[in-house]
C-alpha atoms as a PDB file:
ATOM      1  CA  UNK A   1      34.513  44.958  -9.315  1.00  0.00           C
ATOM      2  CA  UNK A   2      32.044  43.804  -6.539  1.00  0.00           C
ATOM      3  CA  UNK A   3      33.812  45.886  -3.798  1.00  0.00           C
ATOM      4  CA  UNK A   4      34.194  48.953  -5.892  1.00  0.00           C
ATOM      5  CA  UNK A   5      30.390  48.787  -6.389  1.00  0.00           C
ATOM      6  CA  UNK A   6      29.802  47.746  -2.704  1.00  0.00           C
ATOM      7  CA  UNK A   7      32.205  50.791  -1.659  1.00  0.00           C
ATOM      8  CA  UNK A   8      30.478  53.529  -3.572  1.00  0.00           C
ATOM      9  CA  UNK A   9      27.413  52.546  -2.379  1.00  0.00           C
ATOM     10  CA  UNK A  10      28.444  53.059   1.515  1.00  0.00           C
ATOM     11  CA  UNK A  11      29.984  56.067   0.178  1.00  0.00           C
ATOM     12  CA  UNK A  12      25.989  57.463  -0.561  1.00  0.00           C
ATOM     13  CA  UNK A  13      25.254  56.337   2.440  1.00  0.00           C
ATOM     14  CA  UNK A  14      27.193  58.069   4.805  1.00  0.00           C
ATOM     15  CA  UNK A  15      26.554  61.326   5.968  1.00  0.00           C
ATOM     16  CA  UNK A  16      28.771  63.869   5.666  1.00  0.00           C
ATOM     17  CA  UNK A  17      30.880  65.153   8.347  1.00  0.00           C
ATOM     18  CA  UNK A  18      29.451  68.680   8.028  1.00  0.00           C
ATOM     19  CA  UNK A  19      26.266  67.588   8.491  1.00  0.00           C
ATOM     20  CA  UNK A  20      24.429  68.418  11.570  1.00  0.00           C
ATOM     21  CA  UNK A  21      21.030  66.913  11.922  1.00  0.00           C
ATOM     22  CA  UNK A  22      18.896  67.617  15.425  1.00  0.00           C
ATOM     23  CA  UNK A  23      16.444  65.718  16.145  1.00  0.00           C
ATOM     24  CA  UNK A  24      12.893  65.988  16.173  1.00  0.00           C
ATOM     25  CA  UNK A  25      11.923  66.971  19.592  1.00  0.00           C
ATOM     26  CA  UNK A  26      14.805  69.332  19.671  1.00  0.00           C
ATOM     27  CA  UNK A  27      14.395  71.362  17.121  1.00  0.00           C
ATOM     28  CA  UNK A  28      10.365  71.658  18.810  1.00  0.00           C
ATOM     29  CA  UNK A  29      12.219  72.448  22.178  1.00  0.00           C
ATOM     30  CA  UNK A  30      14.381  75.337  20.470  1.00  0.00           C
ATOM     31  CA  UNK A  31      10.929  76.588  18.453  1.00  0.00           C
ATOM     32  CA  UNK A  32       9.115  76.802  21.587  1.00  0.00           C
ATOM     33  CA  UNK A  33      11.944  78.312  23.392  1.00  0.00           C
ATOM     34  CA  UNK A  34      12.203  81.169  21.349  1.00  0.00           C
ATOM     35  CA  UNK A  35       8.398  82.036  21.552  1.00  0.00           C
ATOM     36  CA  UNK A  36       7.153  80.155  17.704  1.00  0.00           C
ATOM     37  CA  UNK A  37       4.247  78.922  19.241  1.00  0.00           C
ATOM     38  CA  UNK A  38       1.079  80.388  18.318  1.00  0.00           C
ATOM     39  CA  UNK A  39       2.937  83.091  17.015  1.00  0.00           C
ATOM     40  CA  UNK A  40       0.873  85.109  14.378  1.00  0.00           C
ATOM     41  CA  UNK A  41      -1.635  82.303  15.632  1.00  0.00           C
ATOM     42  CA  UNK A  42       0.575  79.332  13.891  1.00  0.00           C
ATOM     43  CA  UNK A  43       1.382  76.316  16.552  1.00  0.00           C
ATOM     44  CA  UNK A  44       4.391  74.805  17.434  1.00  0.00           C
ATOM     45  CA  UNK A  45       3.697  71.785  15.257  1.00  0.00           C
ATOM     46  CA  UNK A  46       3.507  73.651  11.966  1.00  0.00           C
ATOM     47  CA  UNK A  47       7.017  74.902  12.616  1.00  0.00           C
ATOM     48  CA  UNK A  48       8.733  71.429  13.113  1.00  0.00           C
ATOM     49  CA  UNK A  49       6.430  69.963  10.154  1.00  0.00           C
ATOM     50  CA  UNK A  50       8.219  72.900   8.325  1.00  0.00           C
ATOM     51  CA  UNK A  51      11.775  72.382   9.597  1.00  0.00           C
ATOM     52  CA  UNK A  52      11.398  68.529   8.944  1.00  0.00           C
ATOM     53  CA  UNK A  53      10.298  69.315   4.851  1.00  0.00           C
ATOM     54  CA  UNK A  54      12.614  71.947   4.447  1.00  0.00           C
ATOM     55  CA  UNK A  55      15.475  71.227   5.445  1.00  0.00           C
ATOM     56  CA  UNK A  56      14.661  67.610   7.207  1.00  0.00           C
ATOM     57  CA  UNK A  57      16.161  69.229  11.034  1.00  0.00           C
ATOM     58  CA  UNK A  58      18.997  70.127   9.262  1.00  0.00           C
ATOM     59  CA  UNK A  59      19.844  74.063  10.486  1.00  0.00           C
ATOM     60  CA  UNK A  60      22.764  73.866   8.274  1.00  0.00           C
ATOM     61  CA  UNK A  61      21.317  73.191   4.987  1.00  0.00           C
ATOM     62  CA  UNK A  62      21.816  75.677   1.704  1.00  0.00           C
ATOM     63  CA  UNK A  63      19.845  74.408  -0.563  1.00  0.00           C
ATOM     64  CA  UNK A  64      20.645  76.032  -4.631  1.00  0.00           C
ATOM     65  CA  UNK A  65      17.378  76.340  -6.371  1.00  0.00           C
ATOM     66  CA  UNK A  66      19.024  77.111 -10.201  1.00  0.00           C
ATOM     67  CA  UNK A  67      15.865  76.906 -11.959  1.00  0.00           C
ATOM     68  CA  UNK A  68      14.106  79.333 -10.072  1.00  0.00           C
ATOM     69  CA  UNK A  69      17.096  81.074  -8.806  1.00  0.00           C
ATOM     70  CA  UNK A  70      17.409  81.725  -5.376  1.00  0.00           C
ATOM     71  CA  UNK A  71      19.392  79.848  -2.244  1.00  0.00           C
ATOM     72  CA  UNK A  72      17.774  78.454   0.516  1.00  0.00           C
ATOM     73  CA  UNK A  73      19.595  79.011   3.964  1.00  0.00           C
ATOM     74  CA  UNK A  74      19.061  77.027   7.627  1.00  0.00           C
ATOM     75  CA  UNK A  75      16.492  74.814   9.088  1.00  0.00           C
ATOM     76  CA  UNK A  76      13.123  76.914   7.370  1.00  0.00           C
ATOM     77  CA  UNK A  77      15.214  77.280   3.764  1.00  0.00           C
ATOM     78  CA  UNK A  78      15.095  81.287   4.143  1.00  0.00           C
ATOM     79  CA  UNK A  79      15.506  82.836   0.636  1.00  0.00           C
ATOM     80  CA  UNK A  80      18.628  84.923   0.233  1.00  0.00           C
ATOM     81  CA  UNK A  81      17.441  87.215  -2.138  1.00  0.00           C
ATOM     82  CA  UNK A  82      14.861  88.343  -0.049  1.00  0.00           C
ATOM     83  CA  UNK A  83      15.786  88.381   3.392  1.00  0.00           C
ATOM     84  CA  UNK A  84      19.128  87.979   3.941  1.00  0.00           C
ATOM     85  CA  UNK A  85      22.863  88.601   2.680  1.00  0.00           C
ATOM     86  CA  UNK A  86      24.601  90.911   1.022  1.00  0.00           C
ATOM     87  CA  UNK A  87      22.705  91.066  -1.547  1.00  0.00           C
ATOM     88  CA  UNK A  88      18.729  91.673  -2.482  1.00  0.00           C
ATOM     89  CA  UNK A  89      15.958  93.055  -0.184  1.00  0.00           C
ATOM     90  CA  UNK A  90      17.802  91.611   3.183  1.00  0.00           C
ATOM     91  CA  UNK A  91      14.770  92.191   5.067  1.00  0.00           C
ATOM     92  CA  UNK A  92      16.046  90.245   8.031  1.00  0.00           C
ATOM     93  CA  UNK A  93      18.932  92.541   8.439  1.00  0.00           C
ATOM     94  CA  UNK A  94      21.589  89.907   8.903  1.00  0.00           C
ATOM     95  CA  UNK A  95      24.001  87.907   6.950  1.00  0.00           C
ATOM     96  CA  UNK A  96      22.685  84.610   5.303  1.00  0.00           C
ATOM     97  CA  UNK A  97      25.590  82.631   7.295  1.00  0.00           C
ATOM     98  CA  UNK A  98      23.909  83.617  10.343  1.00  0.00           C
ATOM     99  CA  UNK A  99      20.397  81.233   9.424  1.00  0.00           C
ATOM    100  CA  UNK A 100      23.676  78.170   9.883  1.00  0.00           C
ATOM    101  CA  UNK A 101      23.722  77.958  13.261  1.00  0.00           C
ATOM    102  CA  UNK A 102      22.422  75.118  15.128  1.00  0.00           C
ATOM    103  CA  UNK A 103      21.605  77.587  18.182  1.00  0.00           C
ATOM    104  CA  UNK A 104      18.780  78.953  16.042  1.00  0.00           C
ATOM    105  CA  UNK A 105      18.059  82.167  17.506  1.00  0.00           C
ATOM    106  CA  UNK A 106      18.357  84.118  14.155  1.00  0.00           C
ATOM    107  CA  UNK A 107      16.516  81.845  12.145  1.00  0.00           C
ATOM    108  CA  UNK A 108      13.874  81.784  14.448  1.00  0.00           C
ATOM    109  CA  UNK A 109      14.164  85.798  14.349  1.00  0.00           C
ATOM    110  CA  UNK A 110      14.027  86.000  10.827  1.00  0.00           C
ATOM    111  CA  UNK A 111      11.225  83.668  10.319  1.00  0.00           C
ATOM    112  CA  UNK A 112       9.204  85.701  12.493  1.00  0.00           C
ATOM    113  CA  UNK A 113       9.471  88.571  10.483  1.00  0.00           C
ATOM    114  CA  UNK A 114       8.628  86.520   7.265  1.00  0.00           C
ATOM    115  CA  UNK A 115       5.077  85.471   9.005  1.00  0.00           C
ATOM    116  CA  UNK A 116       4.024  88.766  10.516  1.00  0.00           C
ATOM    117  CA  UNK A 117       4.099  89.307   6.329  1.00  0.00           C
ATOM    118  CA  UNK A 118       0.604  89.155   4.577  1.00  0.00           C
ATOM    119  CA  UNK A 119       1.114  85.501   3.155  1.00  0.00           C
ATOM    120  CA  UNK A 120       2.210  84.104   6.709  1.00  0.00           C
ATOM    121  CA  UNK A 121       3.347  80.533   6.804  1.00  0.00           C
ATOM    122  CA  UNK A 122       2.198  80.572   3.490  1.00  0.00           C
ATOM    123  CA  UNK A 123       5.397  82.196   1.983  1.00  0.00           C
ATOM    124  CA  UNK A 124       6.896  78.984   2.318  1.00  0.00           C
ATOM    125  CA  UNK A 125       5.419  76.834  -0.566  1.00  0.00           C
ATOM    126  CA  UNK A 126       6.446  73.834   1.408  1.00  0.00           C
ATOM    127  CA  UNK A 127       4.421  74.749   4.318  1.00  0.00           C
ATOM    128  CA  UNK A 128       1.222  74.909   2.221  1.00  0.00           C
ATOM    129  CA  UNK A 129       2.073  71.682   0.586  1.00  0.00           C
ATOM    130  CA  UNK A 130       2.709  69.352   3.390  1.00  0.00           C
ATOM    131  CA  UNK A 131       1.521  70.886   6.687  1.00  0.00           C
ATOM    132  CA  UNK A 132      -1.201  73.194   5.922  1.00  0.00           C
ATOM    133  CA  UNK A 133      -4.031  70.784   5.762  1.00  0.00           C
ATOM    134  CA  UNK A 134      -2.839  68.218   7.369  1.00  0.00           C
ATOM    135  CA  UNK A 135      -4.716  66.269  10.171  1.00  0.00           C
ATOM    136  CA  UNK A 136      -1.335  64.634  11.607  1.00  0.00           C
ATOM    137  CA  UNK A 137       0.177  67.582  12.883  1.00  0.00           C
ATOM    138  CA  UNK A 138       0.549  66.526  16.764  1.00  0.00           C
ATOM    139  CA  UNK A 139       2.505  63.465  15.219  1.00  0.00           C
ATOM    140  CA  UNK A 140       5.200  66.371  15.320  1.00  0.00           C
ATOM    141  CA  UNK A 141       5.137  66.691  19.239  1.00  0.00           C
ATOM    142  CA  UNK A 142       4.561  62.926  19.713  1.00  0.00           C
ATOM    143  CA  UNK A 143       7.062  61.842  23.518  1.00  0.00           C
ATOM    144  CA  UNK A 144       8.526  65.880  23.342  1.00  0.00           C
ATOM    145  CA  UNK A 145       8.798  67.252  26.731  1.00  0.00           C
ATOM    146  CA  UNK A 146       8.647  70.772  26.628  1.00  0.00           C
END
């Protein structure tokens, strides 16, 4: 009985083998790379703030939000049924599959296009809960060489 209780416990603690977590000062690397800083007058710190409470650096998270309905997609959560898929307003222009990859070049694309819109950063719920007023955002850069 103990080690079926002590195995299903390491079993919640493992991370899967699809997961794929960067780390901190590489998903700010990435951001900065591909021109999120101060753009639309947002800097690089309240991306990774968002990346980290979204999707905690994970660019391959879908996250299935039944009571509201709609699916979250990548490293910022991008809604499917509004910019991306098959499906709904697709503003992005590109498949939801395409926020998955680690390289993040059409997530960061995408995003872009969600802040030039009239709520910025604030179309993200999670960005105006946890990173809007905050007065720890440099803890996000903290030893990143970029």
């Amino acid at each position: 009985m103990k080690a079926f209780v002590v195995l299903s416990l390491l079993g919640y603690l493992v991370v899967p083998s699809g997961a794929y977590i960067l780390g901190r000062c590489t998903v700010a690397k990435k951001l900065h790379d591909g021109g999120l800083d101060y753009f639309e007058g947002y800097s690089l710190e309240n991306w990774v703030c968002l990346a980290y409470f979204e999707s905690k650096f994970n660019p391959m998270a879908i996250y299935e939000n039944t009571q509201d309905g709609y699916t979250g997609f990548g490293l910022f959560q991008i809604r499917g049924s509004d910019w991306c898929g098959d499906h709904g307003r697709n503003r992005c222009h590109m498949s939801c599959s395409a926020l998955l990859n680690p390289n993040l070049e059409k997530t960061i694309k995408c995003a872009k296009t969600i802040v030039k819109g009239k709520q910025g950063m604030g179309a993200w719920p999670t960005w105006s809960r946890y990173c809007q007023y905050s007065d720890t955002l440099a803890r996000w850069l903290d030893g990143c060489k970029l």
